[in-house]
Protein backbone atom coordinates (compact mmCIF):
# COMPACT_ATOMS: atom_id res chain seq x y z
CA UNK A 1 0.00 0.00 0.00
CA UNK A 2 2.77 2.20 0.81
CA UNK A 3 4.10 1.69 -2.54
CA UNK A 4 1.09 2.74 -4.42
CA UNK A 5 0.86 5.58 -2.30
CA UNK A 6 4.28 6.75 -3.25
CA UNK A 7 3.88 5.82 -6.81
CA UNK A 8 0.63 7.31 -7.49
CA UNK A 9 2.51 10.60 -5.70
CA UNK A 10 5.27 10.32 -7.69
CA UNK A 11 3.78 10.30 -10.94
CA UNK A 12 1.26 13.00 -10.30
CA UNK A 13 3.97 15.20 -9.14
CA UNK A 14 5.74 14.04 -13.21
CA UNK A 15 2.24 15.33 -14.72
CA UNK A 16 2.35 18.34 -12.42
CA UNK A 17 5.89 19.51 -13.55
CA UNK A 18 5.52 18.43 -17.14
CA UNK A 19 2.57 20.37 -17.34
CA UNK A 20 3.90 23.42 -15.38
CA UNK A 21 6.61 23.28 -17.73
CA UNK A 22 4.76 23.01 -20.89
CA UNK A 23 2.81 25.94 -19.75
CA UNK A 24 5.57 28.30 -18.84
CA UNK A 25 7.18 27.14 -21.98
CA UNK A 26 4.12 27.94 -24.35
CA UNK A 27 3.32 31.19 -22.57
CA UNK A 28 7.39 32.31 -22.90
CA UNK A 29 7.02 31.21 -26.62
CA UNK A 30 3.90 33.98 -26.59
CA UNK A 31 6.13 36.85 -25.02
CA UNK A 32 8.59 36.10 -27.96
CA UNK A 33 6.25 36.36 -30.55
CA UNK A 34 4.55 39.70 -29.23
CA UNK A 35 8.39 41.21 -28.39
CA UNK A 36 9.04 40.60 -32.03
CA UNK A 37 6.08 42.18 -33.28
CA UNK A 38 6.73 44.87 -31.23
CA UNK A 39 10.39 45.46 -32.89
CA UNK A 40 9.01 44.92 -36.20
CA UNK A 41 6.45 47.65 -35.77
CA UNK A 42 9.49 50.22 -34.20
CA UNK A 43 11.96 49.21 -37.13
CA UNK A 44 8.79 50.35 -39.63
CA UNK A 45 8.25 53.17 -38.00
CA UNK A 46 12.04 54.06 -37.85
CA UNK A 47 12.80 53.18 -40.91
CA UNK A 48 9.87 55.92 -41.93
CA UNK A 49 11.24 58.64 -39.88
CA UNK A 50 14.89 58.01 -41.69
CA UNK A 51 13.28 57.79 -45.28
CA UNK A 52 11.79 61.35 -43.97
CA UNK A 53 15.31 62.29 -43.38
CA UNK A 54 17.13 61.16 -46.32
CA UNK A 55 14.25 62.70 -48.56
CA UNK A 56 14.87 66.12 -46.47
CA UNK A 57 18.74 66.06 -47.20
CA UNK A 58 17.66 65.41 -51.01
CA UNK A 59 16.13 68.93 -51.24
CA UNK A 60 17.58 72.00 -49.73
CA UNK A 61 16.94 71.78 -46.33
CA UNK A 62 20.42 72.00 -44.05
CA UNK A 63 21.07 69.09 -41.98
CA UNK A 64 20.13 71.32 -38.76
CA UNK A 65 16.74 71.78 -40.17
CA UNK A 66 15.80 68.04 -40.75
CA UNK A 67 17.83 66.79 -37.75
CA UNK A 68 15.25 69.15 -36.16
CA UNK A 69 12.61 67.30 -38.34
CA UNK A 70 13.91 63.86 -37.64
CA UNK A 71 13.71 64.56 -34.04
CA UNK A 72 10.38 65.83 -33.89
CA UNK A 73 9.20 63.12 -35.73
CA UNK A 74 10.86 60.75 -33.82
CA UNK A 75 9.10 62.41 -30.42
CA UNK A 76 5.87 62.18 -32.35
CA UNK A 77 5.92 58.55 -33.29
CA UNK A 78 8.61 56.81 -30.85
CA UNK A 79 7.45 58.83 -27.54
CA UNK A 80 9.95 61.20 -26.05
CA UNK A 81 12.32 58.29 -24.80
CA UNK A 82 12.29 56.11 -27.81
CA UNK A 83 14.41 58.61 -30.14
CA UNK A 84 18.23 58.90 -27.88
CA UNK A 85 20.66 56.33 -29.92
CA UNK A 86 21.98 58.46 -32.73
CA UNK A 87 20.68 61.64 -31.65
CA UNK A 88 23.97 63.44 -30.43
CA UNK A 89 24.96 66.58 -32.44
CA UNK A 90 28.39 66.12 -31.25
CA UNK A 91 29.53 65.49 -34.89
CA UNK A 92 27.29 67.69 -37.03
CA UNK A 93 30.31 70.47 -36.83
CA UNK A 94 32.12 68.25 -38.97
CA UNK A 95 29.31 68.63 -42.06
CA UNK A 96 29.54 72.66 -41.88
CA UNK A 97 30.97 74.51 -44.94
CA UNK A 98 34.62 76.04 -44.05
């Protein structure tokens, strides 16, 4: 009796953690799929705020005026954190005329 009562413990605590597992695996899987989404929809819109950019240093706007752009755009769409990596103006002396 002892026996079965340890058995029948032991393999319900198996289903438990397989099923635990299984869960917390599927539900992990989930997170990864909406993360993803998530950086796909940024890269879009990023990749629209740069093809704003480039089209601005096409025509004769100086690169102060459509950083200015870029940055406001970015603001607009990315929210006031999203738009820091590459937004430095430490090197925009080097484009000037001498």
């Amino acid at each position: 009796m002892k026996n079965f009562i340890l058995m029948s413990f032991l393999i319900t605590s198996v289903s438990f953690t397989a099923c635990s597992t299984s869960k917390a695996k599927t539900d992990s899987e989930a997170v990864k799929r909406e993360a993803s989404s998530a950086i796909a929809d940024d890269r879009e819109k990023m990749a629209g705020i740069h093809d704003r950019m480039a089209t601005c240093l096409r025509g004769s706007g100086s690169i102060e005026s459509c950083h200015e752009d870029m940055m406001k755009d970015c603001k607009e769409i990315m929210g006031k954190d999203g738009c820091k990596m590459g937004m430095k103006k430490k090197h925009h002396g080097e484009h000037k005329k001498k």
